[in-house]
C-alpha atoms as a PDB file:
ATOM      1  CA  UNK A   1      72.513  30.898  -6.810  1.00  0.00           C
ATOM      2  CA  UNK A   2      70.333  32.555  -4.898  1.00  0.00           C
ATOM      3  CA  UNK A   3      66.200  31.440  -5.837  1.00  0.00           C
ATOM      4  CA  UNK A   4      63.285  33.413  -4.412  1.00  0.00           C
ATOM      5  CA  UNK A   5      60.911  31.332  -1.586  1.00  0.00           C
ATOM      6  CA  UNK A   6      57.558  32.376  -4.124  1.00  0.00           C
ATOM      7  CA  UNK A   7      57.426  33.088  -7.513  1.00  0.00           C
ATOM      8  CA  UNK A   8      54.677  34.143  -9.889  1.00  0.00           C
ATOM      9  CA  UNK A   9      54.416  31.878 -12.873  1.00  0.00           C
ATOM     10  CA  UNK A  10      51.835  30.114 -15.056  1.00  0.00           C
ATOM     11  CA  UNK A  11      49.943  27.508 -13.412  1.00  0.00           C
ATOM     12  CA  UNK A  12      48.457  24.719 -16.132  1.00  0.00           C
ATOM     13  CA  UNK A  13      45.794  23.590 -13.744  1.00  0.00           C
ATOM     14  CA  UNK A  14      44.431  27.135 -13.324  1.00  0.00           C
ATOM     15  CA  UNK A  15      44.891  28.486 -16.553  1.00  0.00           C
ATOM     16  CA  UNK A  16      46.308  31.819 -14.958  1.00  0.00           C
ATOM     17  CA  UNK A  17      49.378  33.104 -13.598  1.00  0.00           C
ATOM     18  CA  UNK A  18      49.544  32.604  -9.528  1.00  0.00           C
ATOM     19  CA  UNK A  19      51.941  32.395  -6.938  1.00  0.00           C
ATOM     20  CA  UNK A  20      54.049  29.667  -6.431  1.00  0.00           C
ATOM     21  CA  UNK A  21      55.949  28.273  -3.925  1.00  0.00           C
ATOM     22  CA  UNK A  22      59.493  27.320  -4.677  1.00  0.00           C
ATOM     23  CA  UNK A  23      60.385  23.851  -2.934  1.00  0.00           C
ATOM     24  CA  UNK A  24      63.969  21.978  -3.563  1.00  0.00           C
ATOM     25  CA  UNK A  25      63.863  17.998  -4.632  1.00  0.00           C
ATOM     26  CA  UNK A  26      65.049  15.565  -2.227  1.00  0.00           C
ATOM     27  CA  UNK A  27      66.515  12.245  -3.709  1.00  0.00           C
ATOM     28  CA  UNK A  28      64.997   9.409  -1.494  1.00  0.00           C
ATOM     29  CA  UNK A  29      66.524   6.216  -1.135  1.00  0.00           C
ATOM     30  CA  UNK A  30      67.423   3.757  -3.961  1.00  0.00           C
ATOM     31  CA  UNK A  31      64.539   0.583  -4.031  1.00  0.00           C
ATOM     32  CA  UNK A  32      66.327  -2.257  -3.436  1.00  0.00           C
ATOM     33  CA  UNK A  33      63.686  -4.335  -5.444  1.00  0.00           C
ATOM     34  CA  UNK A  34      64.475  -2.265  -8.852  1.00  0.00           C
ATOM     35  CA  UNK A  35      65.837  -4.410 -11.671  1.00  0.00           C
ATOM     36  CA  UNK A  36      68.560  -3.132 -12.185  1.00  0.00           C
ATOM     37  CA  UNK A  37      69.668  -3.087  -8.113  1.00  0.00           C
ATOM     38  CA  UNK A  38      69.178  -7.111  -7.988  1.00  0.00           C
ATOM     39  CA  UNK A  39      71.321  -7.347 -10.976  1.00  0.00           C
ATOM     40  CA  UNK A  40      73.792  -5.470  -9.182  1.00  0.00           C
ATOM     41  CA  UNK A  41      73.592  -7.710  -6.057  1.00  0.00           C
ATOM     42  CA  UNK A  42      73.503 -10.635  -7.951  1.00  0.00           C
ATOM     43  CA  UNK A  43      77.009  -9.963  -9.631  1.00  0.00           C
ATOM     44  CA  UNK A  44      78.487  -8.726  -6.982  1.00  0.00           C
ATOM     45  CA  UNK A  45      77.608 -11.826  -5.081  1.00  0.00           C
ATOM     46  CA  UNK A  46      80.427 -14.410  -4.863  1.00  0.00           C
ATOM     47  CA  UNK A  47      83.628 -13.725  -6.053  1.00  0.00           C
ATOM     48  CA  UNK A  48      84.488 -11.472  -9.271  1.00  0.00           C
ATOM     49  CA  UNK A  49      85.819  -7.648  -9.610  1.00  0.00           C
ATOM     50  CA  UNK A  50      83.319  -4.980 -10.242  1.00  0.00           C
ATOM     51  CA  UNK A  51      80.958  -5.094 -12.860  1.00  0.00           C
ATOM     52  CA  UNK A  52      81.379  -1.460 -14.061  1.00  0.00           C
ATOM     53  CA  UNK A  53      84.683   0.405 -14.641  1.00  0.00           C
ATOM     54  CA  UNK A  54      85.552   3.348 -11.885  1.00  0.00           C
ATOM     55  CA  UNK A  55      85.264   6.495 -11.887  1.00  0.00           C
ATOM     56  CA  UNK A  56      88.947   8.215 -12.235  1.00  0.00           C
ATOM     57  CA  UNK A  57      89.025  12.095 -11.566  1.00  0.00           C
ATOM     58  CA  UNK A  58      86.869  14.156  -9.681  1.00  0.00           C
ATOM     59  CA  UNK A  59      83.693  14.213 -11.118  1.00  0.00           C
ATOM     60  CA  UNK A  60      81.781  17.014 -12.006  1.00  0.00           C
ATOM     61  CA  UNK A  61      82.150  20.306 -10.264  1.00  0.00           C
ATOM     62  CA  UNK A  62      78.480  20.942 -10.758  1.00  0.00           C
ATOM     63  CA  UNK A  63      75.455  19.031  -9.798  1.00  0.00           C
ATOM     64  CA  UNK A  64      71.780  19.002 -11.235  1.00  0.00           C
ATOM     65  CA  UNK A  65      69.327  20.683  -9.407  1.00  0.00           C
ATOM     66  CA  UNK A  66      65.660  20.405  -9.725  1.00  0.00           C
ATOM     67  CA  UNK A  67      62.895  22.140  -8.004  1.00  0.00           C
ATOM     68  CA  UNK A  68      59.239  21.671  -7.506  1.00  0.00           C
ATOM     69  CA  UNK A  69      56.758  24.766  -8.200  1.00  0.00           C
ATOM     70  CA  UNK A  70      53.321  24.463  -6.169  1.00  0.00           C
ATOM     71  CA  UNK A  71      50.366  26.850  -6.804  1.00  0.00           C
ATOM     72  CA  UNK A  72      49.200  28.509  -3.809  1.00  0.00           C
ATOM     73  CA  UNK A  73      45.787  28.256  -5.018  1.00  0.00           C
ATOM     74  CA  UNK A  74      45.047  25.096  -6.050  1.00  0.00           C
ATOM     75  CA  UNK A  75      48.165  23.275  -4.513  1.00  0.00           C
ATOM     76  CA  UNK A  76      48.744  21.381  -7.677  1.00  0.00           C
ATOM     77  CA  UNK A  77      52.850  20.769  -7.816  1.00  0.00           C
ATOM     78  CA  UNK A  78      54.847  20.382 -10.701  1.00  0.00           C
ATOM     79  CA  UNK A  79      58.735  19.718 -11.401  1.00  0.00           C
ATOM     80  CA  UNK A  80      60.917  21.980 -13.389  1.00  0.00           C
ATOM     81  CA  UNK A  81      63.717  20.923 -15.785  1.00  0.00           C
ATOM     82  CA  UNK A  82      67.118  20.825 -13.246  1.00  0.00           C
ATOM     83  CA  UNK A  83      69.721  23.200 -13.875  1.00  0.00           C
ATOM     84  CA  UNK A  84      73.187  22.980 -12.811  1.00  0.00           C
ATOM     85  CA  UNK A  85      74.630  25.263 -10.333  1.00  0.00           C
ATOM     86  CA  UNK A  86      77.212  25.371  -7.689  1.00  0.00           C
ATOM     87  CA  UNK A  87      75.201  26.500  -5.112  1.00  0.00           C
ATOM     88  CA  UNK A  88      71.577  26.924  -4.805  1.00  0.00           C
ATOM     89  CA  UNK A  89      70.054  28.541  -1.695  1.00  0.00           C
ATOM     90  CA  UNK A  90      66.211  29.260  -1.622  1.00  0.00           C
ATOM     91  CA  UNK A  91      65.666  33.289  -0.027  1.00  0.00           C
ATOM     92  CA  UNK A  92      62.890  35.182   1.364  1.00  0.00           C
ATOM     93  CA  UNK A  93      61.920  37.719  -1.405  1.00  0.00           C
ATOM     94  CA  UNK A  94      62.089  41.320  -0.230  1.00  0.00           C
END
């Protein structure tokens, strides 16, 4: 899917329709601090299978992806609902 670079949409800060600029969400790495990660280190500690069953198959074919619009006026950013597509490649509108 091709996604144009700007796009003119309603900003909530400004009360108006501006231009935005399309940017694509990065995942950053995992805390290790989280509860739910030292849970996960704790059981796998030691010996013991692991604690959740595995994955069989392929997956999805699809993955989620989400995208961050950010006024060009008054550089307030926001994130949009992710969609799922195969391919999503940001473009220079013409």
């Amino acid at each position: 899917m091709k996604f144009p670079r700007e796009k003119r949409v309603n900003c909530p800060k400004c009360k108006k329709h501006t231009v935005h600029e399309v940017l694509k969400v990065k995942k950053r790495k995992a805390s290790e601090l989280k509860q739910g990660q030292r849970q996960f280190r704790r059981v796998m500690a030691g010996y013991g299978g692991f604690p959740r069953p595995q994955l069989k198959g392929a997956g999805k074919p699809t993955k989620k992806v989400s995208i961050i619009l950010k006024c060009k006026e008054c550089t307030k950013a926001r994130n949009v609902k992710g969609f799922r597509v195969k391919t999503f490649e940001i473009v220079e509108a013409s």
